[in-house]
C-alpha atoms as a PDB file:
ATOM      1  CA  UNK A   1       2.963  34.640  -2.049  1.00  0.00           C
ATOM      2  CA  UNK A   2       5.028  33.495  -5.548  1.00  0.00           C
ATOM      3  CA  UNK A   3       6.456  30.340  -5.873  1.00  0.00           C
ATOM      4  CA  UNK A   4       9.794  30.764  -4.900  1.00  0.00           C
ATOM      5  CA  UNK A   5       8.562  30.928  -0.870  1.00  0.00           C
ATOM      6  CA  UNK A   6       6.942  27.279  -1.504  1.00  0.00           C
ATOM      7  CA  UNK A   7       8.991  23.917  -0.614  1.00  0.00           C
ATOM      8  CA  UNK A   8       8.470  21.765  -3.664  1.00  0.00           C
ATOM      9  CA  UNK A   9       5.360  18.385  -2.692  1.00  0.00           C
ATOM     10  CA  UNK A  10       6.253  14.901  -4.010  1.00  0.00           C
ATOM     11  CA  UNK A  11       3.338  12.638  -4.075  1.00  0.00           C
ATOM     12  CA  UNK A  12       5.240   9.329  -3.693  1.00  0.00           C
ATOM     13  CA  UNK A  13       4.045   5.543  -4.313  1.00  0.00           C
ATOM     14  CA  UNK A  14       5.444   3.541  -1.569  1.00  0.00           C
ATOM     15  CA  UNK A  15       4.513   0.789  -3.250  1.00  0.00           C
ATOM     16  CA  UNK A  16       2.140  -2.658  -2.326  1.00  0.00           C
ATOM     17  CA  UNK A  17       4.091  -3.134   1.122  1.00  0.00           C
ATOM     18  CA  UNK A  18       7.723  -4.624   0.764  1.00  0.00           C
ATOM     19  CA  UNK A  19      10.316  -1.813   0.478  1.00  0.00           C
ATOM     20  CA  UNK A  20      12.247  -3.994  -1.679  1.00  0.00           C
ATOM     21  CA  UNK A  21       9.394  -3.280  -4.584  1.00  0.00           C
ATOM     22  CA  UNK A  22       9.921   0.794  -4.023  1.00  0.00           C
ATOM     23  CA  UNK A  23      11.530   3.120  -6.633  1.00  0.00           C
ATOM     24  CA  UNK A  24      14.778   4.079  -6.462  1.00  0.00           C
ATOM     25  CA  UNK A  25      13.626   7.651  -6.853  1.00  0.00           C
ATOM     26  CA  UNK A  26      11.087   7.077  -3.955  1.00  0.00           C
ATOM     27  CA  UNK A  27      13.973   6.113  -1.857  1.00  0.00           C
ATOM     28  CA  UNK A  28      16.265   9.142  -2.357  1.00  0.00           C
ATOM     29  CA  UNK A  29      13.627  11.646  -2.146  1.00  0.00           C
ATOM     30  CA  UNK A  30      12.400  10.260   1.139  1.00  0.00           C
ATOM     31  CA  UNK A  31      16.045  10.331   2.538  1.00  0.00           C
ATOM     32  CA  UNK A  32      16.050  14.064   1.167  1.00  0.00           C
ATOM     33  CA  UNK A  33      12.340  14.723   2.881  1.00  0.00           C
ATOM     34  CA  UNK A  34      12.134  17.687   5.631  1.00  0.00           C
ATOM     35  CA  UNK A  35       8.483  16.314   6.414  1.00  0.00           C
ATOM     36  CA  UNK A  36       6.949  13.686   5.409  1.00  0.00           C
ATOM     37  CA  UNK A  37       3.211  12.988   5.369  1.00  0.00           C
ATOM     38  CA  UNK A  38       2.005   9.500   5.062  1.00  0.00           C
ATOM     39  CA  UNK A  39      -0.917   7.142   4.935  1.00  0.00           C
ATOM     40  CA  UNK A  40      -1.570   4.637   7.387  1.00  0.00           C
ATOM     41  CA  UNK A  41      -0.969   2.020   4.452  1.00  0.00           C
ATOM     42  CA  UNK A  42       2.655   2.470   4.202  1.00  0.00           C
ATOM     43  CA  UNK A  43       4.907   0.326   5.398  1.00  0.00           C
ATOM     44  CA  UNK A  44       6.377   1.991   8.295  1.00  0.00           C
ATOM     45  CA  UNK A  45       9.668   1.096   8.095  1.00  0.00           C
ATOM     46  CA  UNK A  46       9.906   3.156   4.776  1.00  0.00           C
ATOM     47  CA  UNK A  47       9.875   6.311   7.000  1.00  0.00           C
ATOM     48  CA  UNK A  48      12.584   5.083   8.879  1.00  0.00           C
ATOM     49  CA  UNK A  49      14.214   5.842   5.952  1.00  0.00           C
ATOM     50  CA  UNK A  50      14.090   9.783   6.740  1.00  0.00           C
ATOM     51  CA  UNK A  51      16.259  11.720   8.376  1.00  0.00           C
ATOM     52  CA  UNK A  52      15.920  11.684  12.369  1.00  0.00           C
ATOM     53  CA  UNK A  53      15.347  14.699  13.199  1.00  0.00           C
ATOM     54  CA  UNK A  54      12.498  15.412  10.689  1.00  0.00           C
ATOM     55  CA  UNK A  55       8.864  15.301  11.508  1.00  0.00           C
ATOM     56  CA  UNK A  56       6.173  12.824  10.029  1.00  0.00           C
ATOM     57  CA  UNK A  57       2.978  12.813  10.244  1.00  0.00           C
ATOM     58  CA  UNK A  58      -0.013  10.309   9.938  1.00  0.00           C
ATOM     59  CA  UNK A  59      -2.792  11.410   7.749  1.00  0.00           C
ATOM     60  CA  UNK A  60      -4.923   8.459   8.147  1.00  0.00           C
ATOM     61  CA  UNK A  61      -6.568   7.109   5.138  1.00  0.00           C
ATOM     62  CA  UNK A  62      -6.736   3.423   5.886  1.00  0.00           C
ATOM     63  CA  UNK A  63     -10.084   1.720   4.281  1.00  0.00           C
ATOM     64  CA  UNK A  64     -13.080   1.729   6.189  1.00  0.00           C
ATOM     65  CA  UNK A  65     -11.711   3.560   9.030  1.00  0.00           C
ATOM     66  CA  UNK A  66     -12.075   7.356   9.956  1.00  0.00           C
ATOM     67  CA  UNK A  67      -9.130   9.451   8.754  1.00  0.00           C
ATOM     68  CA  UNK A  68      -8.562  12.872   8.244  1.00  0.00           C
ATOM     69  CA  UNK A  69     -10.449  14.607   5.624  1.00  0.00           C
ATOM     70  CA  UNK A  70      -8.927  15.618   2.597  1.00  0.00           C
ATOM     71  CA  UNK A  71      -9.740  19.197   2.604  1.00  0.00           C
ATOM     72  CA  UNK A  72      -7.346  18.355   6.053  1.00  0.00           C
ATOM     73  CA  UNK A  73      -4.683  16.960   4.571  1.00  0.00           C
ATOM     74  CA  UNK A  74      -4.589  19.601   1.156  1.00  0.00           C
ATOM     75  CA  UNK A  75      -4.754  22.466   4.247  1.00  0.00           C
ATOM     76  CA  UNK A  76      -1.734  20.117   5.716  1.00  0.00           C
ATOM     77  CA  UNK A  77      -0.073  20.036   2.282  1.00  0.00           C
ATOM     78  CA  UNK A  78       0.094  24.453   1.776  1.00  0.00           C
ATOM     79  CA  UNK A  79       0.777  24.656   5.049  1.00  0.00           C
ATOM     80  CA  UNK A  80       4.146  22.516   5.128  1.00  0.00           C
ATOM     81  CA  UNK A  81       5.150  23.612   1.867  1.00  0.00           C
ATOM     82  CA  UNK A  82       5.468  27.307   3.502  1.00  0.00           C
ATOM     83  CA  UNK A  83       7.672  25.806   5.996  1.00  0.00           C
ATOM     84  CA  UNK A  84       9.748  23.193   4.171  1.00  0.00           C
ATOM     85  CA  UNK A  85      11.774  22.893   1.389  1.00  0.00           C
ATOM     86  CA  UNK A  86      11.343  18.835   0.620  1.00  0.00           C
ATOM     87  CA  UNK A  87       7.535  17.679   1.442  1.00  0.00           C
ATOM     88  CA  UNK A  88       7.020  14.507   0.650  1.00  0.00           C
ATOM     89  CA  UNK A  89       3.143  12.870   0.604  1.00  0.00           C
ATOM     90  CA  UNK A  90       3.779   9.433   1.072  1.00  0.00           C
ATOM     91  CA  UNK A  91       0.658   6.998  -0.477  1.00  0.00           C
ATOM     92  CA  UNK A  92       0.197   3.085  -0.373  1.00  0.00           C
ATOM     93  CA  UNK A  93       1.016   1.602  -3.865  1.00  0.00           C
ATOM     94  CA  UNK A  94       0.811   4.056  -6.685  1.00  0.00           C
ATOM     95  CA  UNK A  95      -0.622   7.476  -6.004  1.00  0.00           C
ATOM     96  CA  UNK A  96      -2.578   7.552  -9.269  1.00  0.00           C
ATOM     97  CA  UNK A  97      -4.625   4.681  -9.090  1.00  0.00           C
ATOM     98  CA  UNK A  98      -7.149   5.338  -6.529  1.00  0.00           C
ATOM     99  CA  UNK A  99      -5.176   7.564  -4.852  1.00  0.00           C
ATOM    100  CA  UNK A 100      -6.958  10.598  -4.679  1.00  0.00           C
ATOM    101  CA  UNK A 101      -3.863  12.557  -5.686  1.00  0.00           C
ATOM    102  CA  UNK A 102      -5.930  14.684  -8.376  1.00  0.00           C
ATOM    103  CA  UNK A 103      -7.239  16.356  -5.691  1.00  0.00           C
ATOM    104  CA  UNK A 104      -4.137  17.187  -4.329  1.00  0.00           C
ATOM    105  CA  UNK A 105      -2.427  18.283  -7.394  1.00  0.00           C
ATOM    106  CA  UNK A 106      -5.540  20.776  -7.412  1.00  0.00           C
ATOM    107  CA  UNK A 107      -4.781  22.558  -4.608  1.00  0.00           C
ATOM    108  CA  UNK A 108      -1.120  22.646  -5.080  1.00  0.00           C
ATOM    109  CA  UNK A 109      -1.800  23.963  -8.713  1.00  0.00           C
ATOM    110  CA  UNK A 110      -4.234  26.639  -7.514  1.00  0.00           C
ATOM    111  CA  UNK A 111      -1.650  27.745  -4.563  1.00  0.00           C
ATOM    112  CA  UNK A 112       1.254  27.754  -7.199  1.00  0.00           C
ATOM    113  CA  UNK A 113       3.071  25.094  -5.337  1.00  0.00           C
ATOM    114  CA  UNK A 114       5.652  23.227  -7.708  1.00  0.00           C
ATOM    115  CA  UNK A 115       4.616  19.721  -7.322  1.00  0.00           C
ATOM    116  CA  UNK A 116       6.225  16.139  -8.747  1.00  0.00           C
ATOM    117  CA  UNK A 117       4.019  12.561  -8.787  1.00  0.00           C
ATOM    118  CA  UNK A 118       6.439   9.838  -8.490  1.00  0.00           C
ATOM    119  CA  UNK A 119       4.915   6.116  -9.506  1.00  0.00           C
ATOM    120  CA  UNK A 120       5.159   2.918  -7.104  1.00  0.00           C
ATOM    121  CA  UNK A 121       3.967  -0.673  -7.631  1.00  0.00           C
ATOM    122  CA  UNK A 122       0.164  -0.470  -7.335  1.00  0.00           C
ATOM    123  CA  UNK A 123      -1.329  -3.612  -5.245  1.00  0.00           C
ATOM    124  CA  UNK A 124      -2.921  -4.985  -8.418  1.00  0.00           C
ATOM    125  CA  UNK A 125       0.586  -5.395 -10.269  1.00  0.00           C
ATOM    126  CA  UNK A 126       2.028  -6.421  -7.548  1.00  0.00           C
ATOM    127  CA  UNK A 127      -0.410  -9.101  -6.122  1.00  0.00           C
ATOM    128  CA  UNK A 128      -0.649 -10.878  -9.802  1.00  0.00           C
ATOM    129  CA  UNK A 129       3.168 -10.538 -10.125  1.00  0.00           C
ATOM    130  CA  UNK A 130       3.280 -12.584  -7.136  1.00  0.00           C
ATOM    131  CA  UNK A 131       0.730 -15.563  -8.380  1.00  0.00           C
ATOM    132  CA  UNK A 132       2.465 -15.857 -11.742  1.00  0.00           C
ATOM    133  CA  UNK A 133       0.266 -14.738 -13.881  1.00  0.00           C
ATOM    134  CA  UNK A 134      -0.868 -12.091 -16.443  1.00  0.00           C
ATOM    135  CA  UNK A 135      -3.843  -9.462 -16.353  1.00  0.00           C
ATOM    136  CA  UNK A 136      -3.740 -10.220 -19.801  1.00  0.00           C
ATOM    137  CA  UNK A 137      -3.524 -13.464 -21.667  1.00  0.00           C
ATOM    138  CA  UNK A 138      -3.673 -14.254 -25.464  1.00  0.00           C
ATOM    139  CA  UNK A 139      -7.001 -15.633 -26.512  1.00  0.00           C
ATOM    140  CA  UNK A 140      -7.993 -15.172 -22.935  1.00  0.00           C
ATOM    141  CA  UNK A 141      -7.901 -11.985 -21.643  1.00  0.00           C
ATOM    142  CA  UNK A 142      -7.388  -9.142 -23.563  1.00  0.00           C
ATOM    143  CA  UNK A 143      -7.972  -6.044 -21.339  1.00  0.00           C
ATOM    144  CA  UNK A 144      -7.904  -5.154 -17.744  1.00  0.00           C
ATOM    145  CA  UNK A 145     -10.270  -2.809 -15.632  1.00  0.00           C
ATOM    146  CA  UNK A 146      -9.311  -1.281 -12.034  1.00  0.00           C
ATOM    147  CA  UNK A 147     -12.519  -0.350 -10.265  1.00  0.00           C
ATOM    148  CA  UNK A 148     -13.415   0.259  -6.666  1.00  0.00           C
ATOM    149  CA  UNK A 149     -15.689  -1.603  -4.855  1.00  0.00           C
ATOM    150  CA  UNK A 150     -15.456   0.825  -1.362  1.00  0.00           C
ATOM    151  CA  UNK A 151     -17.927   4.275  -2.099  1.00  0.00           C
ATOM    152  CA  UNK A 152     -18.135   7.071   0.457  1.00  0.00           C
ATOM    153  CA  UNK A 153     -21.596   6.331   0.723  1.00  0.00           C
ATOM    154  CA  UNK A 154     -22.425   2.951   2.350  1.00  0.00           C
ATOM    155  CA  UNK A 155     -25.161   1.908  -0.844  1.00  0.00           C
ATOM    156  CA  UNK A 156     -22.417   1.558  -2.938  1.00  0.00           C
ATOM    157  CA  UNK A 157     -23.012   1.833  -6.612  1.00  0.00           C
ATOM    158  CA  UNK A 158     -23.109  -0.202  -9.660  1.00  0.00           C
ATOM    159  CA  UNK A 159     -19.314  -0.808 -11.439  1.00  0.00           C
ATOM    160  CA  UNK A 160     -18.616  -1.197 -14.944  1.00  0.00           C
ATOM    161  CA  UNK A 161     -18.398  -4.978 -15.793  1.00  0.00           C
ATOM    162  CA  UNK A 162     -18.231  -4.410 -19.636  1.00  0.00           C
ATOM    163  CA  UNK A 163     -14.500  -5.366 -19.875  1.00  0.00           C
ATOM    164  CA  UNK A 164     -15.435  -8.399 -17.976  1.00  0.00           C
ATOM    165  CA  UNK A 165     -18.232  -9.342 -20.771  1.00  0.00           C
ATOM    166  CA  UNK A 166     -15.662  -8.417 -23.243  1.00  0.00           C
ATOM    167  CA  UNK A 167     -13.173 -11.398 -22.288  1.00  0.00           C
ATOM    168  CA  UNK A 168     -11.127  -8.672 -19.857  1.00  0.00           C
ATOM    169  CA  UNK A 169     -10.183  -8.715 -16.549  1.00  0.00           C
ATOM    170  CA  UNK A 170     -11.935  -7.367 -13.471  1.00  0.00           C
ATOM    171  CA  UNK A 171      -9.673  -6.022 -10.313  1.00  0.00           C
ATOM    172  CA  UNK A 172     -11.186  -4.682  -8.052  1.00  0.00           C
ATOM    173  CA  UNK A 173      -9.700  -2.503  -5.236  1.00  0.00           C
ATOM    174  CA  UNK A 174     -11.303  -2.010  -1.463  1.00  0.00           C
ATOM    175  CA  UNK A 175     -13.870  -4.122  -2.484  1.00  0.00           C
ATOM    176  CA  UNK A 176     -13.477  -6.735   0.480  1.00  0.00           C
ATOM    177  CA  UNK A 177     -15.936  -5.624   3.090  1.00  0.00           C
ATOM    178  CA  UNK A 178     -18.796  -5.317   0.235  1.00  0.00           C
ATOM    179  CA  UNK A 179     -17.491  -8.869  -1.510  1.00  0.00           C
ATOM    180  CA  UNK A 180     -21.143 -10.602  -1.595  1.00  0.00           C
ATOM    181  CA  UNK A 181     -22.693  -8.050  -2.855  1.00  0.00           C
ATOM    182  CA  UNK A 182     -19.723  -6.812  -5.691  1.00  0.00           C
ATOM    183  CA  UNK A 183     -20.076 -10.877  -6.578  1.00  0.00           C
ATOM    184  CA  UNK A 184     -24.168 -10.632  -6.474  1.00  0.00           C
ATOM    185  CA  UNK A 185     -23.911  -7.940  -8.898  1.00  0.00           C
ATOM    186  CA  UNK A 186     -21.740  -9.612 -11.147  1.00  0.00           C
ATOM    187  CA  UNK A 187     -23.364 -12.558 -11.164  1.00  0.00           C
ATOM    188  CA  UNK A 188     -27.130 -10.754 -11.572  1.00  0.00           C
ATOM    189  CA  UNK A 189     -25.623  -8.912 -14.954  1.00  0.00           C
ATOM    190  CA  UNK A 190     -23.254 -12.317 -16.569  1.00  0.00           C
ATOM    191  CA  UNK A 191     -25.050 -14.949 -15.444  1.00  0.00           C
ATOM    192  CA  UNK A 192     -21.353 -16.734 -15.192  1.00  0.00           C
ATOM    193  CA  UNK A 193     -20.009 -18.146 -12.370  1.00  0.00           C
ATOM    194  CA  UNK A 194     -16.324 -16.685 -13.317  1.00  0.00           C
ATOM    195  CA  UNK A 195     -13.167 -17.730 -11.196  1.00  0.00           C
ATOM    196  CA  UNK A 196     -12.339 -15.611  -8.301  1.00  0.00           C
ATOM    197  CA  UNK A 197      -9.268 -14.636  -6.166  1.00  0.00           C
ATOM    198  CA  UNK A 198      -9.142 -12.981  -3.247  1.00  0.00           C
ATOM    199  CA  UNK A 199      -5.692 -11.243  -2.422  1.00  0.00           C
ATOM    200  CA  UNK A 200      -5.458  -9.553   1.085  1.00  0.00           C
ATOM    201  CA  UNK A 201      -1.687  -7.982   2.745  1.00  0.00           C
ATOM    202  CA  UNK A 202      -0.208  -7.898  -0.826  1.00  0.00           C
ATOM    203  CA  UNK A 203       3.679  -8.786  -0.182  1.00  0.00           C
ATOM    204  CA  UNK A 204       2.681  -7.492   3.715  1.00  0.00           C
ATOM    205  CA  UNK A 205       3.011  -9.497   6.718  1.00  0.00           C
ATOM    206  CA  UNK A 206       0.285 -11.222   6.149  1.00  0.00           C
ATOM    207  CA  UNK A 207      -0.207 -11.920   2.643  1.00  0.00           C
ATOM    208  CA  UNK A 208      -2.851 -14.022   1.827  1.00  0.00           C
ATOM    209  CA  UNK A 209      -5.014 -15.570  -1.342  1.00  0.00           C
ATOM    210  CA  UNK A 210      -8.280 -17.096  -1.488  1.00  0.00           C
ATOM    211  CA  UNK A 211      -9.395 -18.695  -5.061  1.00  0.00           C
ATOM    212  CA  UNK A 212     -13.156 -19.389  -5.528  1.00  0.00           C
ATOM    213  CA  UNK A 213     -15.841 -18.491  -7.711  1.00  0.00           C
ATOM    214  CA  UNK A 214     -18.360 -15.770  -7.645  1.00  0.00           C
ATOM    215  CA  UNK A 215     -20.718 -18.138  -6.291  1.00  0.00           C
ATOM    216  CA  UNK A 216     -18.642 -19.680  -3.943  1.00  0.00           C
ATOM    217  CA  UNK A 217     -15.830 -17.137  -2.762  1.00  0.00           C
ATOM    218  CA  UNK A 218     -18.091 -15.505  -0.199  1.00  0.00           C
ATOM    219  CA  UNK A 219     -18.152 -18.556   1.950  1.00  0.00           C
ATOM    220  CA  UNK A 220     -14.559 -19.539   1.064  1.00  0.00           C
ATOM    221  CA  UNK A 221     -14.158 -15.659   2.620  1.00  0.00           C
ATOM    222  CA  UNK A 222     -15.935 -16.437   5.616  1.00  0.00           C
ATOM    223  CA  UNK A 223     -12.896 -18.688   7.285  1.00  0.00           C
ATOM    224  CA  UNK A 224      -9.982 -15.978   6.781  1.00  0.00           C
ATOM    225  CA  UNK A 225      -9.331 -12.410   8.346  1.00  0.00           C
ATOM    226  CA  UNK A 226     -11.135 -10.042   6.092  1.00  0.00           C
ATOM    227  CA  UNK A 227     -10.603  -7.219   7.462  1.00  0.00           C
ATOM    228  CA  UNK A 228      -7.068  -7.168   5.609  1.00  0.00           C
ATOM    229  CA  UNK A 229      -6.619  -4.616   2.769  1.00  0.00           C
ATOM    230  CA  UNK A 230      -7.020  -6.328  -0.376  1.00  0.00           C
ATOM    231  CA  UNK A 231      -8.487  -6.291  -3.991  1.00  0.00           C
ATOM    232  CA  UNK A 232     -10.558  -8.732  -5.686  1.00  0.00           C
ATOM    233  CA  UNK A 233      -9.747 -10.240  -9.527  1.00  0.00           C
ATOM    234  CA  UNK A 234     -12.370 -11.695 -11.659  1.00  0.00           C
ATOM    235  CA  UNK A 235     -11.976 -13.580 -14.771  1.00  0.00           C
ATOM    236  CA  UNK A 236     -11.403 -16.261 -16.793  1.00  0.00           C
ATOM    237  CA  UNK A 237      -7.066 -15.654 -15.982  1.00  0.00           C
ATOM    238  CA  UNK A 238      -7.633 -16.902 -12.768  1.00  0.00           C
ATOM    239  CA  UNK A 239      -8.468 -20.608 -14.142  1.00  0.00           C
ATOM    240  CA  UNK A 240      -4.933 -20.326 -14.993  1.00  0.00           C
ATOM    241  CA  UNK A 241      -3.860 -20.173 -11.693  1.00  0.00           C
ATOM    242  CA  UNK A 242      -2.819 -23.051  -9.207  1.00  0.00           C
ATOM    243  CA  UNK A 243      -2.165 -21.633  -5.635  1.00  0.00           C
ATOM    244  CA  UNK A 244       1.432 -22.259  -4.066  1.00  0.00           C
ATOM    245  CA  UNK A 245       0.846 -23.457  -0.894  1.00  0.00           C
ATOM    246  CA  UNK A 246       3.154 -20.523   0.609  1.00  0.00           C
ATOM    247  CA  UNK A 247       0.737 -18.248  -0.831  1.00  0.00           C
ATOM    248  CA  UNK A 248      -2.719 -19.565   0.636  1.00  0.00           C
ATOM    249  CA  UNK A 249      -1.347 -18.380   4.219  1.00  0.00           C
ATOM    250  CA  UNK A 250       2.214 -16.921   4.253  1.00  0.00           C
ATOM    251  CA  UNK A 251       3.253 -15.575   7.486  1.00  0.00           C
ATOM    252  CA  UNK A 252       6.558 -13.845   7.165  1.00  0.00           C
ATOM    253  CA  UNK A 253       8.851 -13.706   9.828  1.00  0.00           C
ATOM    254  CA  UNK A 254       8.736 -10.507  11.839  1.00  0.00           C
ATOM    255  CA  UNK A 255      11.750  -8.927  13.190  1.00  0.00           C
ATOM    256  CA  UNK A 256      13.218  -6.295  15.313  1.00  0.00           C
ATOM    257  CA  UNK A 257      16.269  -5.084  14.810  1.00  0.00           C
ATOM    258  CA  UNK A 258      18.029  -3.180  17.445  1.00  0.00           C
ATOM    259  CA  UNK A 259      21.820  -1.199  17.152  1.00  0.00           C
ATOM    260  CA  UNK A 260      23.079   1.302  15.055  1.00  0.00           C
ATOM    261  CA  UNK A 261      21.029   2.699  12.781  1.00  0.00           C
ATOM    262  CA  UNK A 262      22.813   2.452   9.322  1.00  0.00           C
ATOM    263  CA  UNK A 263      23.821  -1.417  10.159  1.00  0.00           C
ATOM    264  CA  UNK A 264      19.804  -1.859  11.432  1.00  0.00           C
ATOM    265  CA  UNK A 265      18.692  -0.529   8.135  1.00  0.00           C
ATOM    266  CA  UNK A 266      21.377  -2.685   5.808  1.00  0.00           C
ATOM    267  CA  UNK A 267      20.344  -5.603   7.984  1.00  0.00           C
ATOM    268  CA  UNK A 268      16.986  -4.857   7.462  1.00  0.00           C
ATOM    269  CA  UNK A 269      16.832  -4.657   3.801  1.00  0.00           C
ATOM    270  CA  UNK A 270      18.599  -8.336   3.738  1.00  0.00           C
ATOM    271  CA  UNK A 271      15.534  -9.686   5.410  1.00  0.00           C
ATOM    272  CA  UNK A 272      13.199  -7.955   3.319  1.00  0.00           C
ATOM    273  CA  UNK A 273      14.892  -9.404   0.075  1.00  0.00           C
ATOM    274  CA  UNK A 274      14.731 -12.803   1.825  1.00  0.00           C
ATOM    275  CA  UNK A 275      10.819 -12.771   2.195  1.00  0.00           C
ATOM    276  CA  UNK A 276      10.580 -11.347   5.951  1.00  0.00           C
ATOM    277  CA  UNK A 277       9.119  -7.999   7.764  1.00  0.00           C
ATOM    278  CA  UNK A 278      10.897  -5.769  10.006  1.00  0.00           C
ATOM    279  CA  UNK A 279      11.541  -2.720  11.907  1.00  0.00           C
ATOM    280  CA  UNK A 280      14.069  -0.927  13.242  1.00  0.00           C
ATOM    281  CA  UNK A 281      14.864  -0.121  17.297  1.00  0.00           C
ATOM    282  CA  UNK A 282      17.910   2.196  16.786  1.00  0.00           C
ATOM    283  CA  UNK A 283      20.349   2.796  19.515  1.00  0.00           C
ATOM    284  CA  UNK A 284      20.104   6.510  18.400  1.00  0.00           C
ATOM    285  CA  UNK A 285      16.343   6.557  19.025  1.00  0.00           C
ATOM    286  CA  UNK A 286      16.991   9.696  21.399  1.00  0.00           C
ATOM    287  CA  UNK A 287      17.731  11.451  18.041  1.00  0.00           C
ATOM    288  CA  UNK A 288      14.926  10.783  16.486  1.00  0.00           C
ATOM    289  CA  UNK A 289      12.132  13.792  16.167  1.00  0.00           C
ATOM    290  CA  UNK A 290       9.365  13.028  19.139  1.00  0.00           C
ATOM    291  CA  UNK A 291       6.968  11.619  15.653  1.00  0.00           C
ATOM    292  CA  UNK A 292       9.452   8.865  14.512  1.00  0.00           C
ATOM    293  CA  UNK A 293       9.853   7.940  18.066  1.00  0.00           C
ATOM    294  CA  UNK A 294       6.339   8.067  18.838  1.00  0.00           C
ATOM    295  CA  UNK A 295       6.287   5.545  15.143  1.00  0.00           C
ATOM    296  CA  UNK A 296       8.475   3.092  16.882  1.00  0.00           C
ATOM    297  CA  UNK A 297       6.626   2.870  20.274  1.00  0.00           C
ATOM    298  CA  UNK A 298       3.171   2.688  18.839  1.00  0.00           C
ATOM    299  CA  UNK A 299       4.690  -0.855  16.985  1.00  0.00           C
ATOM    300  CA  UNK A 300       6.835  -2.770  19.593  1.00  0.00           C
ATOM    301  CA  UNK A 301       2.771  -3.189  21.593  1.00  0.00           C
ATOM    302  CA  UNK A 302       2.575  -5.853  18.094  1.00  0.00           C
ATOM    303  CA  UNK A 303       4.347  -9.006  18.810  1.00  0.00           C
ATOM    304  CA  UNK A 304       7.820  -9.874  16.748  1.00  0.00           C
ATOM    305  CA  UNK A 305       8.775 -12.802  15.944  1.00  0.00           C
ATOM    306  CA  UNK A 306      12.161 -11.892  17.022  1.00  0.00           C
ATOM    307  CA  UNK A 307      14.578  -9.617  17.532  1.00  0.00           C
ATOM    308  CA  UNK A 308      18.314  -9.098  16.428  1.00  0.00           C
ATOM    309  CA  UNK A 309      20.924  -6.746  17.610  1.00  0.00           C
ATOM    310  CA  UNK A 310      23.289  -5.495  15.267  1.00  0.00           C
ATOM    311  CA  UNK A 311      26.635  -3.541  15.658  1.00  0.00           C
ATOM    312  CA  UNK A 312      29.466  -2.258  12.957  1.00  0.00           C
ATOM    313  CA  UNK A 313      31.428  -5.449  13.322  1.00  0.00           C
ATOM    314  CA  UNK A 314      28.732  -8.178  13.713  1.00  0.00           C
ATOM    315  CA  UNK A 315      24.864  -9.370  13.878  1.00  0.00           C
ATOM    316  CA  UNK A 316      23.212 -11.871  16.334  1.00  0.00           C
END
């Protein structure tokens, strides 16, 4: 088949979790999408964002949970592409750091399918953006290194620490469930007990930061919901740091917000800027494709703080 009978794929950063954080260029193309296929990560009020009558469709990938396979999701990926104009594969944070997106540029390269990566915030950026700091620091740190600490294999395998010996920085992405070991390791190969922090929901619901040390962070840990998404940073930056007490715990306010849809999604967007979470309930839901109804459902069983109705003249 020759390229001209393939839609054009956009493998899209949605960013750490606040909408506010996304790309301009994000944001148009996923108001342009025909079908959108997402990761469980994303925020899900960025695909209410779409169009309503367009499908989307939940590909999984959330850490240390059975998803789709990615042989799935590139078979997914051809498949729309035949059928669509604008596909849109919507990742958490940025699609090129740990991602998996060179696989998907693979098959899209060997199928002849024009293709476009567009950035977002990755979680790391975002998460020491909100503490204040720096990766890097003069006469501090001088480098940064993004590893994984979550292997397809449950052993897990050793991670390279050399920036860390090197007066770098160490983040460390997925690496939650396996923390006492990642910190066992590190410890067993520096002998230093270097400052920790923990950083789980980055600019989510439910963000959340734990400061320790390698020795000590594991039973700081055990006290707090780890089952969170989150990363891990290690080095001598985080002596630097002094913990706001809004960002030990912060619960953000979580809203609904019923009415018409354009005034739910301005009203929306004011409460994101302002620190809070939300969805929208629109009064048009019976226009919505069965998928972005089926989104909606599947999230009023979780408990909002409250819920607003707005119309074109006024909100409550």
């Amino acid at each position: 088949m020759s390229v001209t009978n393939y839609g054009k794929v956009y493998l899209i950063g949605a960013g750490p979790g606040n909408p506010s954080l996304v790309t301009r260029r994000a944001e148009q193309l996923i108001k342009k999408a025909d079908v959108i296929l997402y990761d469980r990560l994303v925020n899900p009020f960025m695909l209410q964002l779409a169009r309503p009558e367009i499908p989307i469709i939940d590909v999984g990938k959330l850490p240390y949970s059975k998803h789709i396979k990615q042989d799935e999701i590139n078979e997914l990926l051809v498949t729309t592409a035949t059928k669509h104009s604008v596909i849109i594969r919507l990742k958490g944070g940025d699609p090129a750091v740990f991602g998996r997106v060179y696989e998907e540029v693979q098959i899209l390269t060997e199928m002849r399918i024009p293709y476009e990566i567009v950035p977002g915030i990755t979680s790391s950026s975002a998460a020491i953006a909100q503490l204040g700091l720096g990766f890097t620091i003069r006469n501090i740190a001088t480098s940064v290194t993004y590893t994984t600490g979550h292997f397809k294999d449950s052993t897990g395998k050793p991670f390279d620490i050399t920036g860390l010996l090197n007066n770098g920085t160490l983040a460390i992405y997925m690496g939650i469930r396996n923390l006492e070991s990642i910190m066992q390791e590190i410890y067993s190969k520096t002998h230093t007990n270097y400052p920790v922090v923990v950083c789980m929901d980055v600019t989510g619901p439910t963000e959340q930061y734990v400061k320790g040390t390698v020795l000590n962070i594991v039973s700081k840990m055990d006290t707090t919901n780890n089952s969170k998404p989150g990363l891990i940073i290690v080095g001598n930056i985080v002596d630097k740091l002094t913990l706001k007490e809004d960002l030990t715990a912060k619960h953000r306010a979580k809203y609904l917000i019923r009415g018409s849809r354009n005034k739910a999604l301005e009203k929306a967007f004011e409460l994101y800027e302002q620190g809070d979470w939300c969805m929208i309930y629109p009064d048009e839901i019976e226009q919505l494709h069965p998928s972005q109804q089926l989104l909606i459902e599947s999230h009023l069983a979780q408990s909002f703080d409250r819920e607003l109705y707005v119309d074109e003249t006024c909100s409550q």
